[in-house]
Protein backbone atom coordinates (compact mmCIF):
# COMPACT_ATOMS: atom_id res chain seq x y z
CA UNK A 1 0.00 0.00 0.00
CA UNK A 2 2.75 2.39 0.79
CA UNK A 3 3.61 1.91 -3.09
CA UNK A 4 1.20 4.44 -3.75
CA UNK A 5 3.76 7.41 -2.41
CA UNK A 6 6.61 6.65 -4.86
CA UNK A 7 4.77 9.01 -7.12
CA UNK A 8 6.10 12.49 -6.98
CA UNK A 9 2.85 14.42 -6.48
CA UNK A 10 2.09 11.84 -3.24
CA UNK A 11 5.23 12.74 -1.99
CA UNK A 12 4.81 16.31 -1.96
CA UNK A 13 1.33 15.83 -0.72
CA UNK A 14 2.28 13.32 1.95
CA UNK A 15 5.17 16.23 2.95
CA UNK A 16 3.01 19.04 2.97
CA UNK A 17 -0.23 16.98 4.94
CA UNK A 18 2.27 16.31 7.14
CA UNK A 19 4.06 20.07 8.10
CA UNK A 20 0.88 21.72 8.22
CA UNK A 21 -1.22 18.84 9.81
CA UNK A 22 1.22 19.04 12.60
CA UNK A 23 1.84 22.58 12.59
CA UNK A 24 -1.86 23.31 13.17
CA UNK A 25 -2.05 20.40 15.50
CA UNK A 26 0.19 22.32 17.61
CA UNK A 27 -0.52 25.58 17.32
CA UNK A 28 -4.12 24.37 18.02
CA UNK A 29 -3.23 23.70 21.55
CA UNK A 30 -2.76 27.25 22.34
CA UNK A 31 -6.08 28.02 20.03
CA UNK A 32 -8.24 25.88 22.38
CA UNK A 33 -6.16 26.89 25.92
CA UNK A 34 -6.93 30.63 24.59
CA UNK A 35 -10.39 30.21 23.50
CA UNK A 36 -9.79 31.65 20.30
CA UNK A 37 -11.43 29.00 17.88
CA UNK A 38 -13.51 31.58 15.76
CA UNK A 39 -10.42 33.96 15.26
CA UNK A 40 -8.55 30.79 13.97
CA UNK A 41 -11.58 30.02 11.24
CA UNK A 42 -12.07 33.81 10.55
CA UNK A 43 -8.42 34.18 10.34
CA UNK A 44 -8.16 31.03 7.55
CA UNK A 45 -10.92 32.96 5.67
CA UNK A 46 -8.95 36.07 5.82
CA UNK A 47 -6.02 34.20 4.29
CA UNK A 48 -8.66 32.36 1.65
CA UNK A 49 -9.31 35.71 0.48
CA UNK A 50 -6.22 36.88 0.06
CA UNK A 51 -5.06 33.96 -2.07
CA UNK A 52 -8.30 34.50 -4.34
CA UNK A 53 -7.34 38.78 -4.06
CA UNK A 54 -3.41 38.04 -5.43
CA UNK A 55 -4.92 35.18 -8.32
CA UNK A 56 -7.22 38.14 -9.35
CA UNK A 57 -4.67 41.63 -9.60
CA UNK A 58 -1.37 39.19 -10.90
CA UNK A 59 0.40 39.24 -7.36
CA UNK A 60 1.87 36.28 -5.82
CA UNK A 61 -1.25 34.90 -3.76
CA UNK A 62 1.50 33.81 -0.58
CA UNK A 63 1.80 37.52 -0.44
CA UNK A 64 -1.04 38.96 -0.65
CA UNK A 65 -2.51 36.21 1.90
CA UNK A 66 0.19 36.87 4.34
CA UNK A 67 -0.46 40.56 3.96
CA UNK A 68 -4.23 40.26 4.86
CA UNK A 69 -4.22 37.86 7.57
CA UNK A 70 -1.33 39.74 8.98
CA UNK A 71 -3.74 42.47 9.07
CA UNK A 72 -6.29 40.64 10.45
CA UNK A 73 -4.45 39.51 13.32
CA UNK A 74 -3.78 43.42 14.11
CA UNK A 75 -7.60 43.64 14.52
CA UNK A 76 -8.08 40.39 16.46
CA UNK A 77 -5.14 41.32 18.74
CA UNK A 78 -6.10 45.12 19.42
CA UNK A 79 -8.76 45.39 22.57
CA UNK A 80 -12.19 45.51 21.51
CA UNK A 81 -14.61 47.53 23.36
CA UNK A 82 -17.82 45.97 23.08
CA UNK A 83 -20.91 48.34 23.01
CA UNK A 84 -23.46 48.04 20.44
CA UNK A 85 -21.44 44.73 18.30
CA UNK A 86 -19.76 41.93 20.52
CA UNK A 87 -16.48 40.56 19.60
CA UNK A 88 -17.99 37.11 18.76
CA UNK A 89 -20.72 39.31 16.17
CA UNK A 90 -17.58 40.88 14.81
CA UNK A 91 -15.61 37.43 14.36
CA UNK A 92 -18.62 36.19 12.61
CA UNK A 93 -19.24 39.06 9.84
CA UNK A 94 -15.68 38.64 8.96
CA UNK A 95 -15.87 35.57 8.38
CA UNK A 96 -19.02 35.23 6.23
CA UNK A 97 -18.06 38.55 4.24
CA UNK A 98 -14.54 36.71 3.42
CA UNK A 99 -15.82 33.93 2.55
CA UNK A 100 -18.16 35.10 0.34
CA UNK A 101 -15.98 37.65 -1.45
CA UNK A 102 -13.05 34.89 -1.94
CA UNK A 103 -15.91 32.55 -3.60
CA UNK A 104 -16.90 35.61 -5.96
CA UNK A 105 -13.15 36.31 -7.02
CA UNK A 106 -12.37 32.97 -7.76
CA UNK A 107 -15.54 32.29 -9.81
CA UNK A 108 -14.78 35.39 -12.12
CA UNK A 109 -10.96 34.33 -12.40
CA UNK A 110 -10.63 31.90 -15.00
CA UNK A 111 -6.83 31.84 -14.23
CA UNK A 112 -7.88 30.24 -10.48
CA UNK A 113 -10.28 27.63 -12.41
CA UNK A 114 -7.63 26.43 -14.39
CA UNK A 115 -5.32 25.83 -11.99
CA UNK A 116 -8.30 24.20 -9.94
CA UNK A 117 -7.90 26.30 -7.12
CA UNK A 118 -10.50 25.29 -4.13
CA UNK A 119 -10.57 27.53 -1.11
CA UNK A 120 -12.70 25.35 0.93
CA UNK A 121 -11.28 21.95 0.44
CA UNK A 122 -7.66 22.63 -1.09
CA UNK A 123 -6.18 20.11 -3.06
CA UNK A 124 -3.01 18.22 -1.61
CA UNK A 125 -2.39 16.41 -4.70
CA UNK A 126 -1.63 19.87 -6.08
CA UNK A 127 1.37 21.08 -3.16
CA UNK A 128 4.86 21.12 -5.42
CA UNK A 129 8.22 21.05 -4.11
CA UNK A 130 8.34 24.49 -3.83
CA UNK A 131 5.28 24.83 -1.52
CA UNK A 132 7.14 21.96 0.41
CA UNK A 133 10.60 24.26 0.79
CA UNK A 134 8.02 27.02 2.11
CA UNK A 135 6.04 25.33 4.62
CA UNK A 136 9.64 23.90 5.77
CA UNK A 137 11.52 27.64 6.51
CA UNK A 138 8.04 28.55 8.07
CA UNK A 139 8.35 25.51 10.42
CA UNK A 140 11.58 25.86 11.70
CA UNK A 141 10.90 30.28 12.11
CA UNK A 142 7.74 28.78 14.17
CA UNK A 143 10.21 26.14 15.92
CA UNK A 144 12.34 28.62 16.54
CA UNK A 145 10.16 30.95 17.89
CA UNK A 146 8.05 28.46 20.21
CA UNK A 147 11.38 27.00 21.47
CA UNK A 148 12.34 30.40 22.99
CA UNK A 149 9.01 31.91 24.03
CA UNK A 150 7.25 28.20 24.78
CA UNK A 151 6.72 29.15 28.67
CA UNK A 152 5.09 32.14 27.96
CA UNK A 153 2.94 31.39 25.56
CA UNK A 154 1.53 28.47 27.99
CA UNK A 155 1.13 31.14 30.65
CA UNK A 156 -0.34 33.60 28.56
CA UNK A 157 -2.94 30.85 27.06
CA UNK A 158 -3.83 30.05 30.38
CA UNK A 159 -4.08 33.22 32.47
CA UNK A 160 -2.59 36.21 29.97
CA UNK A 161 -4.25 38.67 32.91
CA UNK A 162 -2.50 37.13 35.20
CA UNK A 163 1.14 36.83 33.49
CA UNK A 164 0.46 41.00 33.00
CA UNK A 165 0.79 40.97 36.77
CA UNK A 166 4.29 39.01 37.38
CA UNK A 167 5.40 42.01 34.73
CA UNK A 168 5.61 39.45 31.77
CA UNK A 169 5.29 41.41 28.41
CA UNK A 170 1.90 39.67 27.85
CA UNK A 171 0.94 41.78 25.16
CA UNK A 172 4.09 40.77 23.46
CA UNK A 173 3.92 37.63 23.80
CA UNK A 174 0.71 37.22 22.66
CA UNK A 175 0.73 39.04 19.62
CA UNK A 176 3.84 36.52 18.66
CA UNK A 177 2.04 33.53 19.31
CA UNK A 178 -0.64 35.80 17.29
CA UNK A 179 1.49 36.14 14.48
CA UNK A 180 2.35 32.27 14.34
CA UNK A 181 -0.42 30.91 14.16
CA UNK A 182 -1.40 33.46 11.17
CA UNK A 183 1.60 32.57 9.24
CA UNK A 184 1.03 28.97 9.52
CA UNK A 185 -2.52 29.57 8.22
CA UNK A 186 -1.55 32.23 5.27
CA UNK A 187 1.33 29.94 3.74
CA UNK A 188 -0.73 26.47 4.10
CA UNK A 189 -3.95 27.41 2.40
CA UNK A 190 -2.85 27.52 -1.05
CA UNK A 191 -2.70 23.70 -0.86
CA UNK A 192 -4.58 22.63 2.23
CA UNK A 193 -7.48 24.92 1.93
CA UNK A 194 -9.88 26.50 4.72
CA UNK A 195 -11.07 22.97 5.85
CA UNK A 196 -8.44 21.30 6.37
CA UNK A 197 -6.23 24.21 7.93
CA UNK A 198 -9.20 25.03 10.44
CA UNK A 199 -9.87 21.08 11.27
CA UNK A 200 -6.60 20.69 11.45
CA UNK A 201 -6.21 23.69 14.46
CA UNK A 202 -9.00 22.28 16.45
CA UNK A 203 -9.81 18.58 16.26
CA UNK A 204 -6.08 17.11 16.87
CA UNK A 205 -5.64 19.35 20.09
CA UNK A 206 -9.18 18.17 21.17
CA UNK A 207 -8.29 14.74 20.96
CA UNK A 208 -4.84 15.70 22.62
CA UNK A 209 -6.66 17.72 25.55
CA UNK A 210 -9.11 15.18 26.12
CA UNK A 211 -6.56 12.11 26.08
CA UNK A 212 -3.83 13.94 28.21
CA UNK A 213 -3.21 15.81 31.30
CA UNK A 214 0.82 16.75 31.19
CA UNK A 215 0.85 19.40 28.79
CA UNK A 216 4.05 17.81 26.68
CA UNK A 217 1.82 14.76 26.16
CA UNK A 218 -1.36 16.77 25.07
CA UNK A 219 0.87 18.79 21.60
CA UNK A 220 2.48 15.10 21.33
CA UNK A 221 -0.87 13.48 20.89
CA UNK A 222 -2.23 16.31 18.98
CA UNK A 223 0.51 16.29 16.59
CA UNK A 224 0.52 12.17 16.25
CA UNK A 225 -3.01 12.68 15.57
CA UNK A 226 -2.58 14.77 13.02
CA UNK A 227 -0.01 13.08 11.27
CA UNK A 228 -2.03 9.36 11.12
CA UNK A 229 -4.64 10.95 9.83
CA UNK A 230 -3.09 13.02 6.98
CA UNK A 231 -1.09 9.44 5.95
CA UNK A 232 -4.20 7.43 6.13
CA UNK A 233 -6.45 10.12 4.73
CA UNK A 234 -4.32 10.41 1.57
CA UNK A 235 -4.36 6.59 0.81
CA UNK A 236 -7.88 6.46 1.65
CA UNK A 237 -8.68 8.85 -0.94
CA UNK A 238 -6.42 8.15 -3.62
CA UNK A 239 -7.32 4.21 -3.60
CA UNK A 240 -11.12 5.40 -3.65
CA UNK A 241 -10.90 8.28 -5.95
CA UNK A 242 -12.06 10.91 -2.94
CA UNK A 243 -11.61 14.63 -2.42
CA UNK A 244 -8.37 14.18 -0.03
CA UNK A 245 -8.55 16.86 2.38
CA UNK A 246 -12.01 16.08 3.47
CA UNK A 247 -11.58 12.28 4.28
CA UNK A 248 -8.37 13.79 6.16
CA UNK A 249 -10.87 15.63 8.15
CA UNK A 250 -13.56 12.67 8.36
CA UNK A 251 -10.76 10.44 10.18
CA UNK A 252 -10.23 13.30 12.38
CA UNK A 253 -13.83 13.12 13.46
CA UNK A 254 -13.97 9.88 13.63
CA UNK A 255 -10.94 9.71 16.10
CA UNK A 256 -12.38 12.26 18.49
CA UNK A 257 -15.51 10.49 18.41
CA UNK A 258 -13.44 7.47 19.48
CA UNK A 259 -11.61 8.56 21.87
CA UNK A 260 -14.14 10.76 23.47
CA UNK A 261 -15.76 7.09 24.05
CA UNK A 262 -12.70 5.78 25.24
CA UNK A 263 -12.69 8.75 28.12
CA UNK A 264 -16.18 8.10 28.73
CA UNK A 265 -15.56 4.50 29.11
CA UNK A 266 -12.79 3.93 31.14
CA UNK A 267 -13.20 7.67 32.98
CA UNK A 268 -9.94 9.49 34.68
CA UNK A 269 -7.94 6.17 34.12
């Protein structure tokens, strides 16, 4: 069965699954610990449109993706005052308006057609060796980064009020684990698209959060997660001629479905 990946275009698919299935896997730890799940969808359709945006005026589409969800995680990291439109309402119209805008731009670009560019599913079999050399000096900036600041970006997922009182630079710190998580997102949807890169943030860690207490074992179960299912989602679909990135998502379902019955099961144990 593992035949099927000496073709080049597996490969790069397997590869690139793989980075951004555990990339998002991880970063989805802080996602959930931060209760920022909405920013993480509205930020993928941010990036969605910004990829349709560059197709559309000639510009590369990494750019002009990484330009708007930079700026969109400006807006999401600036304090919101809440009067007459909550932050969640706010969340929610970007989101929609995004994604309906990115479906209109890539409808009237016959240049994104061709190249059978999908937004909302992605296409794996697509990803090329240089989308592969991308998502690899993104990983190790991210490792980089996370290996320096990981303390603080635990404590500032878990009580950022409080780390603002030991005289941590909380804002800081959070607007890097901000900016993260929106590069991993701009740079993977090109390939992945919006369904996988959002399933991909939030399911894994789930299953890691539910399965674990120590927090090393949680991102390592998130990220193992991640990974089986990208490998077995890709053979799945190419033996049975299916849309890969959403039986990629299906086995991530499935899996939290399972092993929310294994926690019910056998409890605390």
């Amino acid at each position: 069965m593992l035949e099927i990946f000496k073709q080049s275009f597996m490969q790069t698919a397997l590869l690139g699954g793989l980075i951004t299935g555990c990339l998002c896997a991880y970063l989805g730890v802080f996602v959930i610990l931060k209760r920022i799940v909405f920013i993480g969808i509205a930020l993928s359709e941010i990036s969605a449109l910004g990829l349709a945006l560059g197709l559309l005026v000639g510009i590369d589409p990494l750019i002009s993706a990484s330009i708007l969800t930079f700026l969109g995680i400006i807006l999401f990291w600036l304090p919101f005052k809440e009067k007459n439109v909550s932050r969640e309402s706010l969340i929610g119209f970007i989101y929609a308006f995004c994604a309906a805008i990115s479906v209109i731009l890539i409808a009237k670009n016959p240049f994104a057609q061709g190249k059978g560019l999908d937004l909302l599913s992605g296409n794996l079999l697509y990803t090329s060796w240089q989308d592969i050399k991308i998502l690899g000096v993104v990983s190790f900036f991210v490792l980089i980064v996370h290996l320096v600041f990981f303390k603080e970006f635990i404590f500032v997922s878990f009580d950022k009020e409080t780390a603002f009182t030991t005289g941590l630079r909380a804002n800081f710190i959070d607007f890097l684990l901000y900016l993260t998580i929106g590069l991993v997102i701009s740079l993977s949807m090109k390939a992945c698209g919006v369904i996988f890169v959002f399933a991909s943030l939030i399911i894994p860690a789930m299953i890691g959060l539910i399965t674990a207490k120590r927090v090393g074992r949680i991102f390592f179960i998130s990220c193992l997660i991640a990974s089986f299912a990208v490998l077995l989602g890709l053979i799945s679909s190419y033996i049975w001629d299916l849309p890969t990135a959403p039986c990629i998502v299906g086995l991530y379902g499935i899996l939290f479905i399972l092993s929310l019955a294994v926690k019910n099961l056998f409890g605390e144990g």
